[in-house]
PDB file of N, CA and C in Angstrom:
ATOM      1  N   UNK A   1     159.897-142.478-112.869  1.00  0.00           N
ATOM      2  CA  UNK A   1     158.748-142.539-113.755  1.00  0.00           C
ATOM      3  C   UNK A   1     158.138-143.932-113.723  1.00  0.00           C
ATOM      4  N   UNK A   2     156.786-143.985-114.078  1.00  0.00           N
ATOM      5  CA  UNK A   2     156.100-145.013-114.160  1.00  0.00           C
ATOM      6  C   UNK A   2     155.976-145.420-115.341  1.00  0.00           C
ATOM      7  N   UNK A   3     155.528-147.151-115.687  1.00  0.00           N
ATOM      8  CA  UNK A   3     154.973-147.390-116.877  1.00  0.00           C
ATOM      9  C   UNK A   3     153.793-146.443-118.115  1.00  0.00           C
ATOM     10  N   UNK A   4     152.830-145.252-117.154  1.00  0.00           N
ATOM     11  CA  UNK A   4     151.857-144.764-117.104  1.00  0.00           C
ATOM     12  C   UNK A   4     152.327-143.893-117.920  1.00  0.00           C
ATOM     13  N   UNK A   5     153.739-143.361-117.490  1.00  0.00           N
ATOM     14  CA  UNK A   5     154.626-141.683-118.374  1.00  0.00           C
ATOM     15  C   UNK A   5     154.681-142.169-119.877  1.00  0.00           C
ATOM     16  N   UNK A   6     154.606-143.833-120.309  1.00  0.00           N
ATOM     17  CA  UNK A   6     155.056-144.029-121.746  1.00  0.00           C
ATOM     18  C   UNK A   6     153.993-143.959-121.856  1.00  0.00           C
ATOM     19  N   UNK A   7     152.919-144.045-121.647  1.00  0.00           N
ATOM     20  CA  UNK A   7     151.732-144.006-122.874  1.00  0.00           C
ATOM     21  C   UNK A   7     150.858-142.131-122.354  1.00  0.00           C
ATOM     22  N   UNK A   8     151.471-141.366-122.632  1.00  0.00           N
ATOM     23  CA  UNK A   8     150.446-140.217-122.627  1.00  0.00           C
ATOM     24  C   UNK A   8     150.294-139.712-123.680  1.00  0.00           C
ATOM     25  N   UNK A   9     149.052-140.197-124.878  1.00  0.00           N
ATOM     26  CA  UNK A   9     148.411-140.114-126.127  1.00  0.00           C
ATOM     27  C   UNK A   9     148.005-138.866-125.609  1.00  0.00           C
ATOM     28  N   UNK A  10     146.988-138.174-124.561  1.00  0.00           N
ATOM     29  CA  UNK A  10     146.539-137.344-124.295  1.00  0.00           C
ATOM     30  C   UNK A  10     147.200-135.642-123.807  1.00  0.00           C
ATOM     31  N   UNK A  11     148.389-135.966-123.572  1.00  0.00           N
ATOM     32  CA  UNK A  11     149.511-135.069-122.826  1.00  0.00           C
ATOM     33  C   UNK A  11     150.086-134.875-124.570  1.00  0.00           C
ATOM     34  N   UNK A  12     150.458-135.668-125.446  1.00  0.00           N
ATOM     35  CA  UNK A  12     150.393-135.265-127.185  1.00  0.00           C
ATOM     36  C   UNK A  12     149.686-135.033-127.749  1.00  0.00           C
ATOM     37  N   UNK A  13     148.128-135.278-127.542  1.00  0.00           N
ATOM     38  CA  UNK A  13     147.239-135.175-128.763  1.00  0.00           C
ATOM     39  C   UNK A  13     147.426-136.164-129.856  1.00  0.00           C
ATOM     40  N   UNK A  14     147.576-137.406-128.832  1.00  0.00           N
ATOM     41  CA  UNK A  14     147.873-138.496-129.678  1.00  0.00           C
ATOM     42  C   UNK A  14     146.711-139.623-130.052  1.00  0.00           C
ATOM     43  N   UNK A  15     146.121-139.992-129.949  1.00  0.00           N
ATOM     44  CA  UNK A  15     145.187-141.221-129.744  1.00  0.00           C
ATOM     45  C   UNK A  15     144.454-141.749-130.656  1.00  0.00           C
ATOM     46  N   UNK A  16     144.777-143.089-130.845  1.00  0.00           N
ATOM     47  CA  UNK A  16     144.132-143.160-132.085  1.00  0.00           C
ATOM     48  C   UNK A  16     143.028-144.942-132.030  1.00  0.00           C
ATOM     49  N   UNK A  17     142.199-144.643-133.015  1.00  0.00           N
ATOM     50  CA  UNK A  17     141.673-146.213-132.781  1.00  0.00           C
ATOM     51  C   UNK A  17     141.931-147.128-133.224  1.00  0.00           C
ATOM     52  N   UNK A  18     142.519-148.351-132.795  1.00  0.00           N
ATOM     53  CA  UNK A  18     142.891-149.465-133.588  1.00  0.00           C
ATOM     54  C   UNK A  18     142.363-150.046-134.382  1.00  0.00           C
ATOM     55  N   UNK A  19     141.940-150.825-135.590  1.00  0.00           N
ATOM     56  CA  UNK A  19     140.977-151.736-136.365  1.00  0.00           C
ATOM     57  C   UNK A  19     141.396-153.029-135.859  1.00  0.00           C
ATOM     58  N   UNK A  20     142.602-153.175-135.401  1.00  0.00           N
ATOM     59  CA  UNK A  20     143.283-154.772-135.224  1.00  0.00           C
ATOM     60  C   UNK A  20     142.167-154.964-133.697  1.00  0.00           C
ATOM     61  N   UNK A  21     142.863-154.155-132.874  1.00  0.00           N
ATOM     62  CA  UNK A  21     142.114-154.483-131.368  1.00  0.00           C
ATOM     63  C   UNK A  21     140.756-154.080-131.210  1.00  0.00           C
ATOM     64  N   UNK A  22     140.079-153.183-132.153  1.00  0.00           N
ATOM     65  CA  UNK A  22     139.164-152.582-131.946  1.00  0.00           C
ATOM     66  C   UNK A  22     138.742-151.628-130.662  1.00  0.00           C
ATOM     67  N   UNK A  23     139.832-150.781-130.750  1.00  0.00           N
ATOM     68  CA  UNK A  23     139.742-150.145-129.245  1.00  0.00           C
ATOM     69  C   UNK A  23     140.801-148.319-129.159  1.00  0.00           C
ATOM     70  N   UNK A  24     140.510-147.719-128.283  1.00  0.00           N
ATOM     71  CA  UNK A  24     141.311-146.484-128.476  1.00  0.00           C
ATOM     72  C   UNK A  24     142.765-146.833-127.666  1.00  0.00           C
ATOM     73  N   UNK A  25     144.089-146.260-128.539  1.00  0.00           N
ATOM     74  CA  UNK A  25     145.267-146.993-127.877  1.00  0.00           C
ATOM     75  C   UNK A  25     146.129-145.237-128.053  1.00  0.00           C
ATOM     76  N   UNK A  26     147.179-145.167-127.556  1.00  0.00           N
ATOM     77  CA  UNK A  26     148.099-144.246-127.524  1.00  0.00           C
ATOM     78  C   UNK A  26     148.721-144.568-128.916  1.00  0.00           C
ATOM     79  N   UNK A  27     150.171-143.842-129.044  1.00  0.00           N
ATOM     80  CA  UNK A  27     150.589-143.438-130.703  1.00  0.00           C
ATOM     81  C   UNK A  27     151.488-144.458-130.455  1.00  0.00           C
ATOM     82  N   UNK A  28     151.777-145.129-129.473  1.00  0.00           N
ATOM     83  CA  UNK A  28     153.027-146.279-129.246  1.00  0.00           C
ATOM     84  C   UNK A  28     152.386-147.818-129.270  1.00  0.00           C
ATOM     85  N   UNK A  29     150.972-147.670-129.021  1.00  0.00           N
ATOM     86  CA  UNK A  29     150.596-149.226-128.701  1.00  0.00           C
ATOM     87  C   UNK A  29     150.482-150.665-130.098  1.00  0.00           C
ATOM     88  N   UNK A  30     150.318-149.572-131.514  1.00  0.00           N
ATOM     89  CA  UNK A  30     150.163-150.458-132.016  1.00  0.00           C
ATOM     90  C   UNK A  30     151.014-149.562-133.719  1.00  0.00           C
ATOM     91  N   UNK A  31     150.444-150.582-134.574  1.00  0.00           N
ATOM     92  CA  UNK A  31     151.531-150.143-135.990  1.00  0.00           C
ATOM     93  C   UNK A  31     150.475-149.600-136.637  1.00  0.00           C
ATOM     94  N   UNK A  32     151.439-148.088-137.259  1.00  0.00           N
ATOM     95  CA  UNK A  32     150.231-147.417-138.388  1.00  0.00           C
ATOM     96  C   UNK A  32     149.073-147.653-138.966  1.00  0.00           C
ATOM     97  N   UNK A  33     149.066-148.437-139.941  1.00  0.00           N
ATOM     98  CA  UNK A  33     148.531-149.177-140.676  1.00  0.00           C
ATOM     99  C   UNK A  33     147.146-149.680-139.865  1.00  0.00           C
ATOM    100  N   UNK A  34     147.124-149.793-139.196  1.00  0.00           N
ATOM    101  CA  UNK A  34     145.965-150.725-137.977  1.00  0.00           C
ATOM    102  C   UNK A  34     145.265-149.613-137.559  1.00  0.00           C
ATOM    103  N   UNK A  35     145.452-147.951-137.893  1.00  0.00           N
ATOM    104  CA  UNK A  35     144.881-147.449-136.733  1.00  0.00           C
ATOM    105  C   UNK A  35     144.418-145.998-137.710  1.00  0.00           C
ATOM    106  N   UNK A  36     143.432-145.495-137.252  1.00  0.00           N
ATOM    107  CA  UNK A  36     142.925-143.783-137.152  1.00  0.00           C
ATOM    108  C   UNK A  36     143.020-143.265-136.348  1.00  0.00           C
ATOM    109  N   UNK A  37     143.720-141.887-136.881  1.00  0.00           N
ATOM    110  CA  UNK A  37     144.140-140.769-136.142  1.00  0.00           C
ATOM    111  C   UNK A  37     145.431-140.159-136.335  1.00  0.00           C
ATOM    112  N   UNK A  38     146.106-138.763-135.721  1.00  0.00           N
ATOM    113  CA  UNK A  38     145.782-139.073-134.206  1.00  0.00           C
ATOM    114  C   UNK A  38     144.413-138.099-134.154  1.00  0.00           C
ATOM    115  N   UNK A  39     144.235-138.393-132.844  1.00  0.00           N
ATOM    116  CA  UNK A  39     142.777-137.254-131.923  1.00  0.00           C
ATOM    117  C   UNK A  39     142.884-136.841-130.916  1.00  0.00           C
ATOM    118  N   UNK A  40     142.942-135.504-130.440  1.00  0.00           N
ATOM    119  CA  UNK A  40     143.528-134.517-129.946  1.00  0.00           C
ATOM    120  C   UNK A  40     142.984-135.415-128.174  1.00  0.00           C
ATOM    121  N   UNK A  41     141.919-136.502-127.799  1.00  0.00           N
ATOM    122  CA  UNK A  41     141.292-136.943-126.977  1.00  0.00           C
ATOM    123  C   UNK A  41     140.971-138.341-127.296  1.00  0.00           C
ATOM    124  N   UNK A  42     140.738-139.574-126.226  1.00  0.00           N
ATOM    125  CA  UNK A  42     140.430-140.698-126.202  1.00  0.00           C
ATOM    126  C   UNK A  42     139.079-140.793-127.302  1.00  0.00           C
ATOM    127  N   UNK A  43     138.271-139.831-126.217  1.00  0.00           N
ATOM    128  CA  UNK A  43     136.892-139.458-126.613  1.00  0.00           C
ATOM    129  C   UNK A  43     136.554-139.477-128.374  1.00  0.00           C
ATOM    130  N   UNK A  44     137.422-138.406-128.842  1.00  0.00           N
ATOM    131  CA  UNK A  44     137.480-138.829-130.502  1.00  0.00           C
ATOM    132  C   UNK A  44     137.896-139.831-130.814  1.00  0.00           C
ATOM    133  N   UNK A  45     138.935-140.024-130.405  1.00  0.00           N
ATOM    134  CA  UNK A  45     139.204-141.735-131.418  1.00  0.00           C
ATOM    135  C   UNK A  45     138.270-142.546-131.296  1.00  0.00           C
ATOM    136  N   UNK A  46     137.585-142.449-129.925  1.00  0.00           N
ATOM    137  CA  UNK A  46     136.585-143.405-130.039  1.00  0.00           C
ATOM    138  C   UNK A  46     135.217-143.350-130.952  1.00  0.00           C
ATOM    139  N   UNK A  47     134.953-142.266-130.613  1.00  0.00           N
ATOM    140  CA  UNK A  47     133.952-141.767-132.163  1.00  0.00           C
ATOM    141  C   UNK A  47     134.422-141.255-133.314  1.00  0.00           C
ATOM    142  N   UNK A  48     135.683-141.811-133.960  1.00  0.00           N
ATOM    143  CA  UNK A  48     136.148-141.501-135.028  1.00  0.00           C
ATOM    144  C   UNK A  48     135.021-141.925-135.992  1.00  0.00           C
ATOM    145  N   UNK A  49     133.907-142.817-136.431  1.00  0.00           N
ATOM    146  CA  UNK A  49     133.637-142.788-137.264  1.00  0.00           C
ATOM    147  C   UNK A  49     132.149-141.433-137.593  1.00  0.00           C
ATOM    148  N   UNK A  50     132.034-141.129-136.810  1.00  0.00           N
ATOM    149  CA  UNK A  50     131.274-140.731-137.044  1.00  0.00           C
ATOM    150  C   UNK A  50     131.790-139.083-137.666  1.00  0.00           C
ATOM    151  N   UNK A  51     133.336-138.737-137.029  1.00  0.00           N
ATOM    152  CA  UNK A  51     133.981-137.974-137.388  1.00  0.00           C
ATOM    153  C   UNK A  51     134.429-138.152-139.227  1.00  0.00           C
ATOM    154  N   UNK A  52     134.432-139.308-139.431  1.00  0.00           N
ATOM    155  CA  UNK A  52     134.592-139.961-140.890  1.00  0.00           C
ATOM    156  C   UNK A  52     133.237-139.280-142.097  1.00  0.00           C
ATOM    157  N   UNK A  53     132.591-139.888-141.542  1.00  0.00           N
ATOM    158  CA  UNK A  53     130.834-139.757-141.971  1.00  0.00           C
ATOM    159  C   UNK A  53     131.045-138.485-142.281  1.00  0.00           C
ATOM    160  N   UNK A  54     130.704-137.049-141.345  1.00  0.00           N
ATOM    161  CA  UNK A  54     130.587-135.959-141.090  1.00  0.00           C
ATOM    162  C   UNK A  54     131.643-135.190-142.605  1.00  0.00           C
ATOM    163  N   UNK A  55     132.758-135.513-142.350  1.00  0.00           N
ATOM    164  CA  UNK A  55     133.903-135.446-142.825  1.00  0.00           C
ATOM    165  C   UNK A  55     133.111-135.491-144.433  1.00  0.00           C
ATOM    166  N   UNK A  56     133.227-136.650-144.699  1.00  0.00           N
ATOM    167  CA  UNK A  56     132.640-137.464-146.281  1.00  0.00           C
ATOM    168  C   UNK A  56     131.775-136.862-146.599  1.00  0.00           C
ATOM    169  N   UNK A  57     130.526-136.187-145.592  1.00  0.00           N
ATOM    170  CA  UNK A  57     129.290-135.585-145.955  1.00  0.00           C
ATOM    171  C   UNK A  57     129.652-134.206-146.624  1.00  0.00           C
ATOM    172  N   UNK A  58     130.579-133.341-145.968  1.00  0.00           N
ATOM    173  CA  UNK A  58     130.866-132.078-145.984  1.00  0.00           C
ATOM    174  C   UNK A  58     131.677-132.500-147.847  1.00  0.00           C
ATOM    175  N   UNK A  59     132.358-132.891-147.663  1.00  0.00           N
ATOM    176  CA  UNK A  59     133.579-133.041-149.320  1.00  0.00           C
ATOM    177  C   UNK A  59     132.233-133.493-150.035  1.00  0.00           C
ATOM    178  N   UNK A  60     131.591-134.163-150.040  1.00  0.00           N
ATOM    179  CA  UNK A  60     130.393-134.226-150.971  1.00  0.00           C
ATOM    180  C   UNK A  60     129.797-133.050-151.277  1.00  0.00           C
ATOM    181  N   UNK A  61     129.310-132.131-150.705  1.00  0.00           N
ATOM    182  CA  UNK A  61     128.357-131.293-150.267  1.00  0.00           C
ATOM    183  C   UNK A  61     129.006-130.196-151.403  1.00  0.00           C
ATOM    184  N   UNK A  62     130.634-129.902-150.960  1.00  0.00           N
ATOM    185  CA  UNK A  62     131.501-129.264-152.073  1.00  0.00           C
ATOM    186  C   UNK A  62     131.614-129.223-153.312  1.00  0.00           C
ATOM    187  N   UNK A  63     131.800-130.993-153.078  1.00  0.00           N
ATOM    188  CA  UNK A  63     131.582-131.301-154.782  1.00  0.00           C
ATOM    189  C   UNK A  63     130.588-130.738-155.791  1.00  0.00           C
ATOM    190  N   UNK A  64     128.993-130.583-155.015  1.00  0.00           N
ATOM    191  CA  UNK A  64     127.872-130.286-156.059  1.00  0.00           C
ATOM    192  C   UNK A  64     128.091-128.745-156.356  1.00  0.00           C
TER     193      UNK A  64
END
């Protein structure tokens, strides 16, 4: 195995975005606390916020 086999966020449905690094990392690269997710794809974590937004809009929407 390669270095490559420890980080497959994507082969788990792992991936999440860091706030520390500002960047999308696997479920091993960095500590809880620092990060959103997981996301089933790179692709989401990387547009997690807008997944946030969307999210917030809808629980509002309930509320009224």
């Amino acid at each position: 195995m390669t270095d490559e086999s420890t980080h497959l966020g994507d082969a788990q449905g792992e991936w999440y975005y860091c706030f520390r690094h500002k960047k999308v990392e696997t479920r091993d690269e960095c500590h809880k606390m620092d990060r959103m997710g997981p996301y089933s794809t790179a692709a989401d974590a990387e547009n997690w916020r807008e997944r946030v937004v969307a999210r917030n809009e809808e629980w509002e929407n309930e509320e009224q």
